[in-house]
Protein backbone atom coordinates (compact mmCIF):
# COMPACT_ATOMS: atom_id res chain seq x y z
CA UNK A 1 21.81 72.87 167.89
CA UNK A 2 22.21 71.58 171.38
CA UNK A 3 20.98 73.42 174.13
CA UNK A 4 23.14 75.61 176.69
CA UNK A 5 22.85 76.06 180.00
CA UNK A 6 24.70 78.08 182.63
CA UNK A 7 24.81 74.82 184.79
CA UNK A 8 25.47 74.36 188.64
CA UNK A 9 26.08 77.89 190.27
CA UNK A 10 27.56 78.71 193.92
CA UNK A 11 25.58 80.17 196.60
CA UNK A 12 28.00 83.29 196.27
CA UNK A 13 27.21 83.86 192.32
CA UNK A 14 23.55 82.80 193.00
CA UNK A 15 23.68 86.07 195.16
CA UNK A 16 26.09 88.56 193.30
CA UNK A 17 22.84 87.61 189.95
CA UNK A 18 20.01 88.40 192.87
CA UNK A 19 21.98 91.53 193.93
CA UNK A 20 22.13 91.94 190.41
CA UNK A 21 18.72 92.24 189.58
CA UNK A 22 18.30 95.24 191.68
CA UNK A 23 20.73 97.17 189.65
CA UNK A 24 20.36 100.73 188.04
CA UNK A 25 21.67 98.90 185.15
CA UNK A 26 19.12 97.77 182.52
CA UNK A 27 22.04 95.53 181.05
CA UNK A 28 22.90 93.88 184.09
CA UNK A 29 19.41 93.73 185.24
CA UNK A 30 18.91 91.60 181.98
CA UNK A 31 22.32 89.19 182.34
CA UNK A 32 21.19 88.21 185.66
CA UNK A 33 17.81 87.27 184.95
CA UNK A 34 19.12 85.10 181.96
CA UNK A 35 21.74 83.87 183.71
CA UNK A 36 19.07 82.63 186.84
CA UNK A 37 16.43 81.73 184.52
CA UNK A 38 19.27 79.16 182.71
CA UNK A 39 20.43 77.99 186.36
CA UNK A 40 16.95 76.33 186.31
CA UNK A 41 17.60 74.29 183.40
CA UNK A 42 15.84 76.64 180.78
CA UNK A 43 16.90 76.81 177.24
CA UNK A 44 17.81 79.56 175.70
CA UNK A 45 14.31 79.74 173.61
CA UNK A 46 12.27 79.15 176.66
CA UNK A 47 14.32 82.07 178.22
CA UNK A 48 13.94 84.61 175.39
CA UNK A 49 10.36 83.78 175.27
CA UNK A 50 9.80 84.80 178.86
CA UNK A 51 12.24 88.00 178.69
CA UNK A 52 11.19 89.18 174.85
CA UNK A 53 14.42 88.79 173.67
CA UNK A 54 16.16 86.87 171.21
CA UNK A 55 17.54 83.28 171.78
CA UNK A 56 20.86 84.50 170.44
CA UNK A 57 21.01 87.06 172.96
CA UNK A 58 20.57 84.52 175.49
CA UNK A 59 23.10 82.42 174.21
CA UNK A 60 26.04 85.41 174.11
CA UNK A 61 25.27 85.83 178.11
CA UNK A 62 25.68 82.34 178.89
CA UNK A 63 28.80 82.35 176.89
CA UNK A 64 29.82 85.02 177.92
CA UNK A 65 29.51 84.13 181.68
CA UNK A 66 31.04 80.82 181.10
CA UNK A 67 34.10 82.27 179.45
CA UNK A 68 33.85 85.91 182.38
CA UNK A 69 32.62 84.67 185.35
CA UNK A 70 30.64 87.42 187.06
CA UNK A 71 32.63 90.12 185.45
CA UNK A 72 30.36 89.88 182.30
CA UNK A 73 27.58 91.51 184.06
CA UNK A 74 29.36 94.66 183.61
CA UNK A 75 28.63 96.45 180.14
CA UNK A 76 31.79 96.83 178.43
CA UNK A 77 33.12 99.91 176.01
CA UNK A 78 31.87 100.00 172.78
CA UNK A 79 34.47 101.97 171.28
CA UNK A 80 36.25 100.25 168.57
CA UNK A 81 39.15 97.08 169.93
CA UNK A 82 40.40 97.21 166.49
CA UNK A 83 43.97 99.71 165.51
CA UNK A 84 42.85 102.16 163.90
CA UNK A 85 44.72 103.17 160.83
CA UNK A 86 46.90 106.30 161.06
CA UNK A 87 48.78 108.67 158.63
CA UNK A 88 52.58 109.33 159.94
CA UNK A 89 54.64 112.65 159.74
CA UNK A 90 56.03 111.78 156.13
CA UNK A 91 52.27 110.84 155.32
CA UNK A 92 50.78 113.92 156.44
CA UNK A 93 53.78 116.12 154.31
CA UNK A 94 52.86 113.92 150.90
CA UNK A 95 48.93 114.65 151.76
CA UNK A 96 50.18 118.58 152.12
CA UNK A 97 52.11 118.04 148.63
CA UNK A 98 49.16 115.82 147.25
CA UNK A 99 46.77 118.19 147.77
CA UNK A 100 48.26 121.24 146.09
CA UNK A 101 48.80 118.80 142.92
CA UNK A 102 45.42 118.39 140.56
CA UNK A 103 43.47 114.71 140.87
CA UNK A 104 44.15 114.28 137.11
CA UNK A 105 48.06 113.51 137.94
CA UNK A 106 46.73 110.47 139.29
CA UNK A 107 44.69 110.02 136.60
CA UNK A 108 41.19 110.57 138.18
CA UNK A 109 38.55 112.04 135.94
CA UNK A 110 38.08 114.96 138.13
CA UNK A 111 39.74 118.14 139.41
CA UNK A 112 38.20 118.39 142.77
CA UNK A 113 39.88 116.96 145.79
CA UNK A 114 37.55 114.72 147.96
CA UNK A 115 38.62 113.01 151.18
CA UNK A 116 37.80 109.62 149.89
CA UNK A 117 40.11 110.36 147.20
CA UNK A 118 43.04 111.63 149.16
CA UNK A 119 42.56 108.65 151.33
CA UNK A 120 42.75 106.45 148.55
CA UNK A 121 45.85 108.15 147.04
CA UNK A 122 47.79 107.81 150.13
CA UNK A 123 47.17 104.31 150.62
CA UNK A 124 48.27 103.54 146.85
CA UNK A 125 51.40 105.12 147.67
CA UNK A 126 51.99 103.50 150.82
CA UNK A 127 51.46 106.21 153.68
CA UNK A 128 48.66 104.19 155.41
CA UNK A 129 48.18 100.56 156.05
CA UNK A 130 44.55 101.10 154.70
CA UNK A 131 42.40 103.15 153.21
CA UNK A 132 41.70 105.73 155.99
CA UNK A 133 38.53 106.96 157.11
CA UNK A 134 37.28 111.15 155.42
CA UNK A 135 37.62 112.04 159.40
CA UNK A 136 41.25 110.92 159.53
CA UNK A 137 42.40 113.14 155.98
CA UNK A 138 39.82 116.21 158.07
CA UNK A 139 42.31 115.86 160.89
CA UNK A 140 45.68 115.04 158.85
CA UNK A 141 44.86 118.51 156.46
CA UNK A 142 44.17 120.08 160.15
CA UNK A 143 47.59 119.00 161.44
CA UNK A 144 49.31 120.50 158.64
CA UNK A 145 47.62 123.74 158.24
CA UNK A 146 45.09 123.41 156.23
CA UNK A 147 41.36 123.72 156.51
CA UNK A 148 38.87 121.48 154.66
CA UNK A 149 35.94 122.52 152.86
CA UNK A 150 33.36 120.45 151.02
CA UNK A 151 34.20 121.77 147.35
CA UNK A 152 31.01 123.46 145.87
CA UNK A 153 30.02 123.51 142.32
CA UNK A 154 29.78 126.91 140.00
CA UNK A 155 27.35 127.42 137.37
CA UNK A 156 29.46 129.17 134.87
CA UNK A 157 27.56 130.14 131.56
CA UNK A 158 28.65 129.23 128.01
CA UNK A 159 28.65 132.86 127.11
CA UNK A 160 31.86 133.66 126.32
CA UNK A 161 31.70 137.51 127.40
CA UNK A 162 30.19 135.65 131.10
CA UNK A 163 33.46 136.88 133.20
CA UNK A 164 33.28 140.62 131.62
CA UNK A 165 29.59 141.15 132.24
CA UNK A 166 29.59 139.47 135.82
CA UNK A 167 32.52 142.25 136.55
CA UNK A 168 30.19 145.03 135.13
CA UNK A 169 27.14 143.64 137.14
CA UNK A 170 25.05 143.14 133.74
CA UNK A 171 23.27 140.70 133.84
């Protein structure tokens, strides 16, 4: 792999990474000290030696200031860049039909609803572009009225008389 380097810097970004170091900013604190440590000619190996980081990590900050400029010294969102799939109005009244309707008329081997499930129904019938996330049927249920529980499990007992006697409180 050939070695990267930040090459030649200005006087004026020379000063905006020295201003840089005194920053309340552990992540800019750590760009500029790559980022001066690789204007001396260091490779990235050499530099992750001397800050205890990774050589990778060295070589996203010189990338990234090659591609950014200055700007990368600035930690950016981490929230997801990606569109996140969303059920529409006519996906949100099937999940309100769906869910009244057992999983065994879509031929699942259960009769509990689970969120996975629901998700995965709705995306076979073409109401999402993907299979959404458990959070996303929470909210689409929430939007149409109904409130989501976690379905629990009952022991019932073979005994046939079980309902009568559980009315009568004998045990």
């Amino acid at each position: 792999m050939r070695p990267i380097y930040v090459g030649e810097i200005t006087e004026k970004q020379r000063k905006t990474l020295k201003a840089g170091l005194r920053s309340s900013s552990a992540f800019t604190v750590r760009r500029c000290q790559i980022l001066l440590k690789s204007a001396k000619w260091l490779n990235a190996k050499q530099i992750a030696e001397q800050l205890q980081c990774s050589d990778q990590v060295v070589r996203n900050v010189i990338h990234a200031y090659q591609q950014e400029g200055v700007i990368c010294l600035q930690e950016k969102s981490h929230a997801r860049q990606d569109e996140q799939a969303n059920i529409n109005e006519k996906g949100r009244g099937r999940l309100k039909e769906i869910i009244r309707l057992s999983p065994r008329t879509f031929d699942y081997e259960t009769s509990v609803w689970t969120r996975p499930l629901l998700a995965e129904v709705l995306h076979q019938e073409g109401y999402t572009s993907q299979v959404v996330s458990p959070s996303t049927i929470t909210a689409a249920l929430q939007g149409v009225g109904i409130a989501w529980r976690r379905a629990k499990k009952w022991v019932h007992s073979p005994d046939p008389h079980y309902q009568h006697r559980k009315k009568d409180g004998i045990n």
